[in-house]
C-alpha atoms as a PDB file:
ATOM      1  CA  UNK A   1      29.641  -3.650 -20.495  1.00  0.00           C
ATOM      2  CA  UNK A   2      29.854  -5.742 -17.543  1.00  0.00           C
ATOM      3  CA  UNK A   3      32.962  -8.238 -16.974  1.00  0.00           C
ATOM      4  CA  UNK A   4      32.629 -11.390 -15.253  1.00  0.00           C
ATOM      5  CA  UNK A   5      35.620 -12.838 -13.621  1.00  0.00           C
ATOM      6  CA  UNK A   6      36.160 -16.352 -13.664  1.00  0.00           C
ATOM      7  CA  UNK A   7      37.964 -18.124 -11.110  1.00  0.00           C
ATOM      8  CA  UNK A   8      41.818 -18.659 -12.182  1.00  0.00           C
ATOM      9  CA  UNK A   9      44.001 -21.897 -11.732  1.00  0.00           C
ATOM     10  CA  UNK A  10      45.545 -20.342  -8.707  1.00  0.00           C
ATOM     11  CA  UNK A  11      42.007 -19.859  -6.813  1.00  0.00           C
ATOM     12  CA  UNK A  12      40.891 -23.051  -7.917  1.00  0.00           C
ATOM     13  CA  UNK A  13      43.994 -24.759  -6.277  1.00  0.00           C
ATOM     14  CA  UNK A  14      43.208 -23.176  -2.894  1.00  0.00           C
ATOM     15  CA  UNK A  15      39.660 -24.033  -3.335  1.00  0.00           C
ATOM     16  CA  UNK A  16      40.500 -27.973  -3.812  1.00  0.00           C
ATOM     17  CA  UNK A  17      43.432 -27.766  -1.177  1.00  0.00           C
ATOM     18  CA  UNK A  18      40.795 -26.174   1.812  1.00  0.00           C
ATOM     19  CA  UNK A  19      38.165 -29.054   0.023  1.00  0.00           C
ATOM     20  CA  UNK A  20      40.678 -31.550   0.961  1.00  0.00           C
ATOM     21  CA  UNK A  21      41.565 -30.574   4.081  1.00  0.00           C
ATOM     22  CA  UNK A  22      37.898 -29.876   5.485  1.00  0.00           C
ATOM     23  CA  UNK A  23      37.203 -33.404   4.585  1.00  0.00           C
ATOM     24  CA  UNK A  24      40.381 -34.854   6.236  1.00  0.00           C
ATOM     25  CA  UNK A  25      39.425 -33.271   9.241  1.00  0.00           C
ATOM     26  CA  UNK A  26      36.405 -34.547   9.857  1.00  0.00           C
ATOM     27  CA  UNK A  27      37.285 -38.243   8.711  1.00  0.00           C
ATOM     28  CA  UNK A  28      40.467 -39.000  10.573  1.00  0.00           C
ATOM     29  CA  UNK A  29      40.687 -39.107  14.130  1.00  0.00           C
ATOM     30  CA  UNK A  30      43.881 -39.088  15.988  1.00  0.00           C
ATOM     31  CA  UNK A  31      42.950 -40.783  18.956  1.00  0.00           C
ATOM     32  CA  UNK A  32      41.053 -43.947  17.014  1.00  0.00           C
ATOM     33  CA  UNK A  33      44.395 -45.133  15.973  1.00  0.00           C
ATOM     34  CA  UNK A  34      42.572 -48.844  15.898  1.00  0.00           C
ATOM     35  CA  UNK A  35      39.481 -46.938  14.053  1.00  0.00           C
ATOM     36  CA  UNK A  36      36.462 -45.241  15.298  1.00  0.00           C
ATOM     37  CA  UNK A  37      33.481 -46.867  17.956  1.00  0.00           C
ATOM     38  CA  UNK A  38      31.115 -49.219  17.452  1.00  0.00           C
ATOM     39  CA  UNK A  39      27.860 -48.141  15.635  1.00  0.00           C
ATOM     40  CA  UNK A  40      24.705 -48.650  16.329  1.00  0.00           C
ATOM     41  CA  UNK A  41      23.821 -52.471  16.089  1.00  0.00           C
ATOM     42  CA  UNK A  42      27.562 -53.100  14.740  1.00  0.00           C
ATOM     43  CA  UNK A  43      29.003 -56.144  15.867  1.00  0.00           C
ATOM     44  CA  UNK A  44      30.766 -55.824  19.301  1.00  0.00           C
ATOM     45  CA  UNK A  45      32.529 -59.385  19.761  1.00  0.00           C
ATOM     46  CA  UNK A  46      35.925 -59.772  21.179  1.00  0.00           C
ATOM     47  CA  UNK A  47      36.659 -61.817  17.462  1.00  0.00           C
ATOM     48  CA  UNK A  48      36.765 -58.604  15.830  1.00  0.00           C
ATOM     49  CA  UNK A  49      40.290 -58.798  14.062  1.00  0.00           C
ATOM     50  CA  UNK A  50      42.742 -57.107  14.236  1.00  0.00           C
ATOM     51  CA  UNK A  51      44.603 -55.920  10.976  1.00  0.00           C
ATOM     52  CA  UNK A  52      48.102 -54.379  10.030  1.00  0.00           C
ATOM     53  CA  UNK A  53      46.868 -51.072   8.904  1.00  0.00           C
ATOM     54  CA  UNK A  54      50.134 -50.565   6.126  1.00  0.00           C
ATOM     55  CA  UNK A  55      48.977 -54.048   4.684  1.00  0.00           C
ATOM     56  CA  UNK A  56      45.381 -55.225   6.157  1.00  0.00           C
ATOM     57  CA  UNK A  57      46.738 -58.797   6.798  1.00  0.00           C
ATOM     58  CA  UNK A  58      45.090 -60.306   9.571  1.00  0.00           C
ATOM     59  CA  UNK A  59      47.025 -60.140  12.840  1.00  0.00           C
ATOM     60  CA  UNK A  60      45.122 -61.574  16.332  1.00  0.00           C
ATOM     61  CA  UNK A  61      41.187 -62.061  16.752  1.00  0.00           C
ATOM     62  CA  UNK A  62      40.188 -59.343  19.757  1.00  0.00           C
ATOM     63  CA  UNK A  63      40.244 -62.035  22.330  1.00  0.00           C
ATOM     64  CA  UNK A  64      43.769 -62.466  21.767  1.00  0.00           C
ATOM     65  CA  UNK A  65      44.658 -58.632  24.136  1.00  0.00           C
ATOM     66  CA  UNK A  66      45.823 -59.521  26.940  1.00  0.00           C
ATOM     67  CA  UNK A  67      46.312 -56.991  29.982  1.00  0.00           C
ATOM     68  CA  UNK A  68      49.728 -56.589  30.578  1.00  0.00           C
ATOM     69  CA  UNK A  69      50.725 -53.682  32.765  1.00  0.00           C
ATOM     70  CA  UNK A  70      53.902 -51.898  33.708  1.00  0.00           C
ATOM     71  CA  UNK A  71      55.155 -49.756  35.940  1.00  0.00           C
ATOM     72  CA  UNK A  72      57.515 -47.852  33.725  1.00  0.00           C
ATOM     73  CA  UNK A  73      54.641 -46.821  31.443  1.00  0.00           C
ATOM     74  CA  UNK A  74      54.331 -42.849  31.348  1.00  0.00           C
ATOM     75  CA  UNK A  75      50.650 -43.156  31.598  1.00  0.00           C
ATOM     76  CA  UNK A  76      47.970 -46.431  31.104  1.00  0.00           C
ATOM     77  CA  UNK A  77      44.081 -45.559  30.666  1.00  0.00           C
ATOM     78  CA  UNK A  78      41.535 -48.023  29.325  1.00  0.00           C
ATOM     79  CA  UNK A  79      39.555 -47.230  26.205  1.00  0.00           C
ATOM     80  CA  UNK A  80      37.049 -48.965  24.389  1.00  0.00           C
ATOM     81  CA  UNK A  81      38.599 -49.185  21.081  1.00  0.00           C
ATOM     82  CA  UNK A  82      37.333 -53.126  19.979  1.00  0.00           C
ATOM     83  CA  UNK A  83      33.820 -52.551  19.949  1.00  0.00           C
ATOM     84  CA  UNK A  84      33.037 -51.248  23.215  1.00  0.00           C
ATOM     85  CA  UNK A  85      35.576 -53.841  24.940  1.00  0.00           C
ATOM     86  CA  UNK A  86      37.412 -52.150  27.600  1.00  0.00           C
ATOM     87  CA  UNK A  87      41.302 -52.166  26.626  1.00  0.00           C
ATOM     88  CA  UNK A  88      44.550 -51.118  28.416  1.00  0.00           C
ATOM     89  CA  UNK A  89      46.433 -48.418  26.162  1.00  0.00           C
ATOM     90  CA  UNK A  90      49.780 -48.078  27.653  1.00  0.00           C
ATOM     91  CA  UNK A  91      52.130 -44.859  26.664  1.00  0.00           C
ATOM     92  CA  UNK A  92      56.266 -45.808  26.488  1.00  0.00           C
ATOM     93  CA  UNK A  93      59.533 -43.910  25.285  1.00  0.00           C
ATOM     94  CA  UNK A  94      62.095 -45.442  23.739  1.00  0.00           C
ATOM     95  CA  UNK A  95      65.960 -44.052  24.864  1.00  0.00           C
ATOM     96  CA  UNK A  96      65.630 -42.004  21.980  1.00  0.00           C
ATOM     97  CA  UNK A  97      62.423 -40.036  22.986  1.00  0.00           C
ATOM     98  CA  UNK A  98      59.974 -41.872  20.657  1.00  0.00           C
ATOM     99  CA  UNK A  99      56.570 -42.407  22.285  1.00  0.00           C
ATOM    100  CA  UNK A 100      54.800 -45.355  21.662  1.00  0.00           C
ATOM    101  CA  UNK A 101      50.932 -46.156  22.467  1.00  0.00           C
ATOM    102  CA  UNK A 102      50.775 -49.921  23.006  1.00  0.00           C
ATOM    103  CA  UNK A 103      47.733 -52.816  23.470  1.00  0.00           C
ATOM    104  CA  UNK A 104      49.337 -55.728  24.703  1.00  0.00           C
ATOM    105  CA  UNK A 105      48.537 -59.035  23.254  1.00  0.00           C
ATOM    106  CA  UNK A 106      49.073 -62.904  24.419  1.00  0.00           C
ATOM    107  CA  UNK A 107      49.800 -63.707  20.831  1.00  0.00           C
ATOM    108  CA  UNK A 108      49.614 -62.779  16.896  1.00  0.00           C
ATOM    109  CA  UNK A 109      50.311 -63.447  13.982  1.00  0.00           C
ATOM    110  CA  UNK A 110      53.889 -61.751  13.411  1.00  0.00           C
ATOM    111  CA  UNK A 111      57.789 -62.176  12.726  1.00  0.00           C
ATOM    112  CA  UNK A 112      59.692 -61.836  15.456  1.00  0.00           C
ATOM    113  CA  UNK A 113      63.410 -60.846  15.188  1.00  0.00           C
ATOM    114  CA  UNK A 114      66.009 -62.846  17.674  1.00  0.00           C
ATOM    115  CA  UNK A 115      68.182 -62.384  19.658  1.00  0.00           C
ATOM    116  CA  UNK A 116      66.175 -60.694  22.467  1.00  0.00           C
ATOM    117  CA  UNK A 117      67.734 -57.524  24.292  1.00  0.00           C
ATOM    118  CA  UNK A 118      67.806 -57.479  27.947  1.00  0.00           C
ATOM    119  CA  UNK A 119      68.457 -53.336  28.419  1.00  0.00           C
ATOM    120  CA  UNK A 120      65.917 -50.890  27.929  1.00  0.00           C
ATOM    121  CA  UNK A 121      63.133 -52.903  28.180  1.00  0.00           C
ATOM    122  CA  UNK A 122      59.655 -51.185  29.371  1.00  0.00           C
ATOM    123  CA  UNK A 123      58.597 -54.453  31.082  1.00  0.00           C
ATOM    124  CA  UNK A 124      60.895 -55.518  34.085  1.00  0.00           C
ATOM    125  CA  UNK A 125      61.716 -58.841  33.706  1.00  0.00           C
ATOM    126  CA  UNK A 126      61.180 -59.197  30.239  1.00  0.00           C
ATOM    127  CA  UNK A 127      63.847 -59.460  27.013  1.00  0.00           C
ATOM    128  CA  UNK A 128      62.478 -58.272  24.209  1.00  0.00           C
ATOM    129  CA  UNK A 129      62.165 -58.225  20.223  1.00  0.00           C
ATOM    130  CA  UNK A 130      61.251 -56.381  17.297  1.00  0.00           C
ATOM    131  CA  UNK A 131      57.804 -57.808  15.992  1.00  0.00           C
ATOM    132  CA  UNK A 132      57.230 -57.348  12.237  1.00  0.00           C
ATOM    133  CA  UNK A 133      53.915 -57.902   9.822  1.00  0.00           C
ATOM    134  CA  UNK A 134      54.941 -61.016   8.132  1.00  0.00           C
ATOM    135  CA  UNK A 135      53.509 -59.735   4.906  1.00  0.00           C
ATOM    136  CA  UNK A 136      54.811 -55.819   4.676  1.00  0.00           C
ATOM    137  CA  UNK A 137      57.579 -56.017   7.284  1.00  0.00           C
ATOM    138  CA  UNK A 138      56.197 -53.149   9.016  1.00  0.00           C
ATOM    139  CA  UNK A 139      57.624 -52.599  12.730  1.00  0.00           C
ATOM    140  CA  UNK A 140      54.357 -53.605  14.750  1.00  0.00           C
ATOM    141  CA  UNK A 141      55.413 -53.199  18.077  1.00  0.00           C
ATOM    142  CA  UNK A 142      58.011 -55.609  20.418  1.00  0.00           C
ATOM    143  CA  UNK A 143      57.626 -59.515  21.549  1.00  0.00           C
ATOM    144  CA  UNK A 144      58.609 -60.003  25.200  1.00  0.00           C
ATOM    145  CA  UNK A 145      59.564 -63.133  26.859  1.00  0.00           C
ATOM    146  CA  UNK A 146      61.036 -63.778  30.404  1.00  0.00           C
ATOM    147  CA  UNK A 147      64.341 -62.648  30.679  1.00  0.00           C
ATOM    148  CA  UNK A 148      65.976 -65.809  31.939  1.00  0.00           C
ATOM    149  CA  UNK A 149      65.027 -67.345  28.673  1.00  0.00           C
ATOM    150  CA  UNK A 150      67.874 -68.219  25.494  1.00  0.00           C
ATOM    151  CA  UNK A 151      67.886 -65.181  23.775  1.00  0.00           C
ATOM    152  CA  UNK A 152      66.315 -67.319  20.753  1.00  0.00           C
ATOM    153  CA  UNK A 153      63.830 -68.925  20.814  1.00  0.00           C
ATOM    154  CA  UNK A 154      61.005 -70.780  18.537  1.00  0.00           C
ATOM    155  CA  UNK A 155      58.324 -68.945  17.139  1.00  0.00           C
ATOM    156  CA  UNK A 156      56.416 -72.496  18.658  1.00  0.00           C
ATOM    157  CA  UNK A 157      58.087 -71.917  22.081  1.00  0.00           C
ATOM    158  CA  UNK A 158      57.007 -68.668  22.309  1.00  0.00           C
ATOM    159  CA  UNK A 159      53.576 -68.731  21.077  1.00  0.00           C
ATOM    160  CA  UNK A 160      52.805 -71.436  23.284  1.00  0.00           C
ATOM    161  CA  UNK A 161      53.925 -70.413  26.609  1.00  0.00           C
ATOM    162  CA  UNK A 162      52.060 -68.316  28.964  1.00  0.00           C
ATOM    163  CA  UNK A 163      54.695 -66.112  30.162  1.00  0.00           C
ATOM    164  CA  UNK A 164      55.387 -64.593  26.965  1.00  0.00           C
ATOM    165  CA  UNK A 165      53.175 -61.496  25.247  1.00  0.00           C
ATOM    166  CA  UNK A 166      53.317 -58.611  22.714  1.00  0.00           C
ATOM    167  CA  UNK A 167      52.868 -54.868  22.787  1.00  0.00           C
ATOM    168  CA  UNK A 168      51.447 -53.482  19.548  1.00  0.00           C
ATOM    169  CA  UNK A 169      51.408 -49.696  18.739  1.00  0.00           C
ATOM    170  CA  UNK A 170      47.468 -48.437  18.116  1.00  0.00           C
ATOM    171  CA  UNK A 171      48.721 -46.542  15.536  1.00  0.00           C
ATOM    172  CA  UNK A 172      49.806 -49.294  13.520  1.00  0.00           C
ATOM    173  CA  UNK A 173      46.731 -51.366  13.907  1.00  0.00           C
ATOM    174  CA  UNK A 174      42.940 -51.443  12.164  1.00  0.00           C
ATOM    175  CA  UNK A 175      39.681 -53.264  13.080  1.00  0.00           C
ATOM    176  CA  UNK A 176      38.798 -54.939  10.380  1.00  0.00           C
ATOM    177  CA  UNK A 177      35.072 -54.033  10.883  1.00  0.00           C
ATOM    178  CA  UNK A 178      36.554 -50.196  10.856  1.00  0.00           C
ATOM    179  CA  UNK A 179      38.437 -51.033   7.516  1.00  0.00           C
ATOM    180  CA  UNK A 180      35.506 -52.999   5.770  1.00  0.00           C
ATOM    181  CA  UNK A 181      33.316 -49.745   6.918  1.00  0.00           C
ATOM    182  CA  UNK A 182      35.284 -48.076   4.593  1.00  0.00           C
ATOM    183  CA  UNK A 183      35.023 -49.796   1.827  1.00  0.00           C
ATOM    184  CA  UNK A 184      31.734 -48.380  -0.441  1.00  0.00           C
ATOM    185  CA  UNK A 185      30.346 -50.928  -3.395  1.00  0.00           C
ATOM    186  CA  UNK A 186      29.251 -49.134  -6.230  1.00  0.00           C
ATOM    187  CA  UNK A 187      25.335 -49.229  -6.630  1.00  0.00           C
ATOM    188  CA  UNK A 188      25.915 -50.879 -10.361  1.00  0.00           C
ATOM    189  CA  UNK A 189      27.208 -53.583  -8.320  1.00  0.00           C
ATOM    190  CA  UNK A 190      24.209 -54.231  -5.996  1.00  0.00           C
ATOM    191  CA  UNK A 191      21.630 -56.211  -7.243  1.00  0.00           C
END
């Protein structure tokens, strides 16, 4: 009499677990913190948007990035991260030893939190302020303005002058044409 073994709850955990992680690894990307490149024929126009990736509300159209660099950056490359647009990627640490990969904007859409701080700021110069999504609170990055400035300021003043900018982490931010790629309709649903 032969005996067949069947697979106990223990081996079928470890089966889904290495499932899960095989297919983790091959979707996420650590370096496409604003999503993975163009594809062929996808649209490559600096009005891609930009999302918060906690809540996918709509932060800055692509044209918005603006070049900002610093000299107390630990390293600055350019990578093509909005659809084959060349981008500055600038690496900072905080006084605490948190690193931070940043895209500076000119302006977006999010809540900045007065007063400004003069010390420890990574451009010289420049005060600046926690920037927030308006819709999940989320810590996006930092709002600078010129140091000689009030320490509060409008949300109008700000966004309309030309000496003032913000520096988003990557990680923290989505393309929307990334996040709609990942969105599948069900074929019931297409006609």
């Amino acid at each position: 009499m032969r005996r067949t073994s069947t697979p106990g709850p223990f081996t079928a955990h470890w089966v889904y677990v290495v499932c899960v992680f095989l297919c983790a690894a091959t979707i996420y990307r650590p370096t496409d913190s604003c999503g993975a490149g163009p594809e062929e024929g996808a649209d490559t126009s600096t009005d891609t948007l930009i999302l918060c990736r906690e809540c996918g509300h709509e932060l800055a159209p692509g044209r918005e990035i603006r070049a900002v660099r610093s000299r107390l950056a630990l390293s600055s490359r350019n990578d093509t991260r909005l659809g084959g647009r060349r981008v500055t990627v600038q690496l900072f640490e905080n006084p605490h030893g948190h690193r931070f990969e940043v895209i500076t904007f000119r302006r977006a859409d999010v809540a900045q939190h007065w007063p400004a701080e003069k010390r420890f700021s990574w451009f010289p110069g420049f005060s600046w302020t926690v920037a927030a999504c308006p819709r999940c609170h989320t810590q996006l990055g930092w709002a600078f303005q010129p140091s000689d400035w009030p320490t509060t300021i409008t949300k109008n003043r700000f966004d309309e002058s030309e000496h003032t900018f913000l520096a988003l982490i990557t990680s923290r931010l989505l393309r929307e044409d990334f996040a709609s790629s990942l969105l599948i309709t069900p074929k019931s649903f297409i006609s």
